[in-house]
N, C-alpha and C. Protein backbone atom coordinates (compact mmCIF):
# COMPACT_ATOMS: atom_id res chain seq x y z
N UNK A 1 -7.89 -1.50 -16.67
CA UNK A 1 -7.75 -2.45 -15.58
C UNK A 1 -8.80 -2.14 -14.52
N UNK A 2 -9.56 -3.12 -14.17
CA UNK A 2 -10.52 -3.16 -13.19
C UNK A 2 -10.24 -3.17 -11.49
N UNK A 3 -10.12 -2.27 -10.72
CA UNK A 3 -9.44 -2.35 -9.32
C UNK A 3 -10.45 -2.93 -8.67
N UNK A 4 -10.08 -4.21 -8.52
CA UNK A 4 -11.17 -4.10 -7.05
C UNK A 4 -10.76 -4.36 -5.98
N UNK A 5 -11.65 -4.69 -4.90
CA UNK A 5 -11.20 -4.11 -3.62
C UNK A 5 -10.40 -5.35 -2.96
N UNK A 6 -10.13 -6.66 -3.44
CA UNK A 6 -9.55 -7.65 -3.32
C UNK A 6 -8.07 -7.12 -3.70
N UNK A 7 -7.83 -6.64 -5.09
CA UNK A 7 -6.27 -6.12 -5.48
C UNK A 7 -6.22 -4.96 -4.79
N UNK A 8 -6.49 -3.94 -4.25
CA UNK A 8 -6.35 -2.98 -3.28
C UNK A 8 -6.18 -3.18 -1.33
N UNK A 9 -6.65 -4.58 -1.61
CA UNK A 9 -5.96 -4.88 -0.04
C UNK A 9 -5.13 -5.52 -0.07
N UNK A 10 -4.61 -6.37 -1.08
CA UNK A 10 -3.48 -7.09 -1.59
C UNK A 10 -2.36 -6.25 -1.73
N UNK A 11 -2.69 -5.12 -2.63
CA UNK A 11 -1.57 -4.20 -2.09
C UNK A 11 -1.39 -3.32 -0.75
N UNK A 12 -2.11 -2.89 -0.01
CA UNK A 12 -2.22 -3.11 1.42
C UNK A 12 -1.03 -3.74 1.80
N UNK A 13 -1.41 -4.60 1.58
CA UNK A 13 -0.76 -6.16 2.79
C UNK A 13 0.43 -6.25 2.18
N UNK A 14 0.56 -6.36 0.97
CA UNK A 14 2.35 -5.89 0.22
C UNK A 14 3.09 -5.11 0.67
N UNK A 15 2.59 -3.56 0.57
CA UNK A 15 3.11 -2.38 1.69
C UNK A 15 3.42 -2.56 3.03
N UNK A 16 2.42 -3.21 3.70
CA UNK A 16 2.93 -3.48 4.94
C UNK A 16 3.52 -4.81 4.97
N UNK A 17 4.12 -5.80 4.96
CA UNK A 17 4.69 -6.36 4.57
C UNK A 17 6.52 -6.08 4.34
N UNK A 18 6.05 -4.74 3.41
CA UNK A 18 7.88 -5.03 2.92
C UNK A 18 7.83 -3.68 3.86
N UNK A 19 7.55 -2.96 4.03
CA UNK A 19 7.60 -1.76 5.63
C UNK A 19 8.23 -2.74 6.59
N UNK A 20 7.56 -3.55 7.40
CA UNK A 20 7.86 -4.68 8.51
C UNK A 20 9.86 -5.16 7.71
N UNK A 21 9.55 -5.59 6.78
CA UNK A 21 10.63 -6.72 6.15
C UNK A 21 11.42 -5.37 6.65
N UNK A 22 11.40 -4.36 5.87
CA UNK A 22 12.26 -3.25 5.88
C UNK A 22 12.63 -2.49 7.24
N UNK A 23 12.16 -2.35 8.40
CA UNK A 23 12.13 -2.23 9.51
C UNK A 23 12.90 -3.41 10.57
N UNK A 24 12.91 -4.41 10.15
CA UNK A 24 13.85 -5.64 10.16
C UNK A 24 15.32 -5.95 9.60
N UNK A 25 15.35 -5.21 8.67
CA UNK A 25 16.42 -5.11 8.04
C UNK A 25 17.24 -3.91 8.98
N UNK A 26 16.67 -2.90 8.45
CA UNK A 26 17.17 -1.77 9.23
C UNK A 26 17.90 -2.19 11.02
N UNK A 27 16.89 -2.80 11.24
CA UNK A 27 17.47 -2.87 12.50
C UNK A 27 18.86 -3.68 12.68
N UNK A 28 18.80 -4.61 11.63
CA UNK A 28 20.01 -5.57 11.25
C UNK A 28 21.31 -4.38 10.49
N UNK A 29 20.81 -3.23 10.39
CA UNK A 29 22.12 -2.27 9.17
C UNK A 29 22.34 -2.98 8.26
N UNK A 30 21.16 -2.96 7.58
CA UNK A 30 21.54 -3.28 5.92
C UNK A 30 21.07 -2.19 5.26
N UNK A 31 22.32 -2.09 3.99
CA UNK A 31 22.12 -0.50 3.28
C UNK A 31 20.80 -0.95 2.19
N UNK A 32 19.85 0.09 2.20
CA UNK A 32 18.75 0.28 1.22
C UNK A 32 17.71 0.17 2.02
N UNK A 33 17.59 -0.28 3.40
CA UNK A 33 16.54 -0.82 4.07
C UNK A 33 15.52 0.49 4.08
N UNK A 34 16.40 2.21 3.74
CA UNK A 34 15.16 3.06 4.18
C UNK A 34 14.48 3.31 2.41
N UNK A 35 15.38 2.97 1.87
CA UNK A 35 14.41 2.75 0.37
C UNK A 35 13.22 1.85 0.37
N UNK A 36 13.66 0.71 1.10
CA UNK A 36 12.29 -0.62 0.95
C UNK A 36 11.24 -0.01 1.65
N UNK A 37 11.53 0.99 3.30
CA UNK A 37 10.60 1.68 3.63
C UNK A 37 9.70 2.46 3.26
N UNK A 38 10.76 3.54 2.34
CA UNK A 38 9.39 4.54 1.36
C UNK A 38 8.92 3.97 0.33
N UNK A 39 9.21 3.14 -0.45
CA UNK A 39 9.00 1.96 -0.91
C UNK A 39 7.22 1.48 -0.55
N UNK A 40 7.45 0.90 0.67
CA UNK A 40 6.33 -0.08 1.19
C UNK A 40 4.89 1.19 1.94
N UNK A 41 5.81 2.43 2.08
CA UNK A 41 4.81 3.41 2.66
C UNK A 41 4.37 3.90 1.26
N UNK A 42 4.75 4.07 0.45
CA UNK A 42 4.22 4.64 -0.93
C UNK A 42 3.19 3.69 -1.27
N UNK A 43 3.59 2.53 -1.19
CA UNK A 43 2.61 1.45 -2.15
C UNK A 43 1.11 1.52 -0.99
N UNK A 44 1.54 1.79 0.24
CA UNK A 44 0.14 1.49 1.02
C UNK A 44 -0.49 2.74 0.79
N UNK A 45 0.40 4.24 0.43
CA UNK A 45 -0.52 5.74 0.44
C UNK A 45 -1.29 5.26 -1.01
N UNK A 46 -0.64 4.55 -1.48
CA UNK A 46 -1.48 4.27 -3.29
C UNK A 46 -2.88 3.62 -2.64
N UNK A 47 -2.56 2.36 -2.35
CA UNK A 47 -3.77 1.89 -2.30
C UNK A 47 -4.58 2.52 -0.95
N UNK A 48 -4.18 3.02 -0.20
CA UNK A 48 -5.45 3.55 0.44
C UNK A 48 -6.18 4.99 0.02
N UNK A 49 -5.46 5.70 -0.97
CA UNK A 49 -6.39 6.74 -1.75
C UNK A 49 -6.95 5.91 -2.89
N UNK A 50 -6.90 4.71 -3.67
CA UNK A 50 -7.58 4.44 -4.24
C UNK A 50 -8.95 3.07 -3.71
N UNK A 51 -8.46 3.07 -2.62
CA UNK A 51 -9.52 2.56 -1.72
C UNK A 51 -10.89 3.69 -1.87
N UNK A 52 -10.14 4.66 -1.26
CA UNK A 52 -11.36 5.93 -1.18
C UNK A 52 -11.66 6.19 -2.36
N UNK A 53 -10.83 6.66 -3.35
CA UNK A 53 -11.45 6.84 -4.81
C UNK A 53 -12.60 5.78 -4.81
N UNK A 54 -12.21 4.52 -5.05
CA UNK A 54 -13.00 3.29 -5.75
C UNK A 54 -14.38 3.64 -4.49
N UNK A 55 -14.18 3.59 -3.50
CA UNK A 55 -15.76 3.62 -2.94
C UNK A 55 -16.12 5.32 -2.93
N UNK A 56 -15.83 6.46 -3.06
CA UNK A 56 -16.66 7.42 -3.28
C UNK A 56 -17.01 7.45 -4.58
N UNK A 57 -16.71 6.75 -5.70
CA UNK A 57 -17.27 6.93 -6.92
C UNK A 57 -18.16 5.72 -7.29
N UNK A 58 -18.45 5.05 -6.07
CA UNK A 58 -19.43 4.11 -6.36
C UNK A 58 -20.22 4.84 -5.52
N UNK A 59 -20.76 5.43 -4.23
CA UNK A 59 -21.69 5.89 -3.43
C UNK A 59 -21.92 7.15 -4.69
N UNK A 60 -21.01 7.61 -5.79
CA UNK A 60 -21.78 8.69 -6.47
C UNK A 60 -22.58 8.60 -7.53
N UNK A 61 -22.32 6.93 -7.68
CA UNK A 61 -23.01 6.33 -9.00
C UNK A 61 -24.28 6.27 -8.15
N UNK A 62 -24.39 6.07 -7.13
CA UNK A 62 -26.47 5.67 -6.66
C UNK A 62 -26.98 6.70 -6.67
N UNK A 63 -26.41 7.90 -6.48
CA UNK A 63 -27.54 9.51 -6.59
C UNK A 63 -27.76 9.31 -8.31
């Protein structure tokens, strides 16, 4: 599968997204809301180390 940087901000914006949704909830006391949280913080730690992956292994392809 080809990542590019279009599906890596897409998931971005998913993560934050259901973080917010989930932070909304919470405030309402609905049970699971701190699951949707680590949830939506996991999916954004994914894509922002493979943000960095995908561009330091392209700046290592030009040397």
């Amino acid at each position: 599968m080809k990542l590019s940087y279009r599906l890596l901000i897409t998931l971005l914006l998913v993560g934050m997204a259901l973080v917010l949704m989930a932070a909304f909830f919470k405030t309402q006391r609905y049970p699971g809301s701190d699951l949707l949280i680590l949830l939506g913080l996991i999916i954004q730690f994914v894509a922002g180390v493979l943000v960095v992956w995908k561009f330091a292994n392209r700046l290592d392809n030009r040397q």
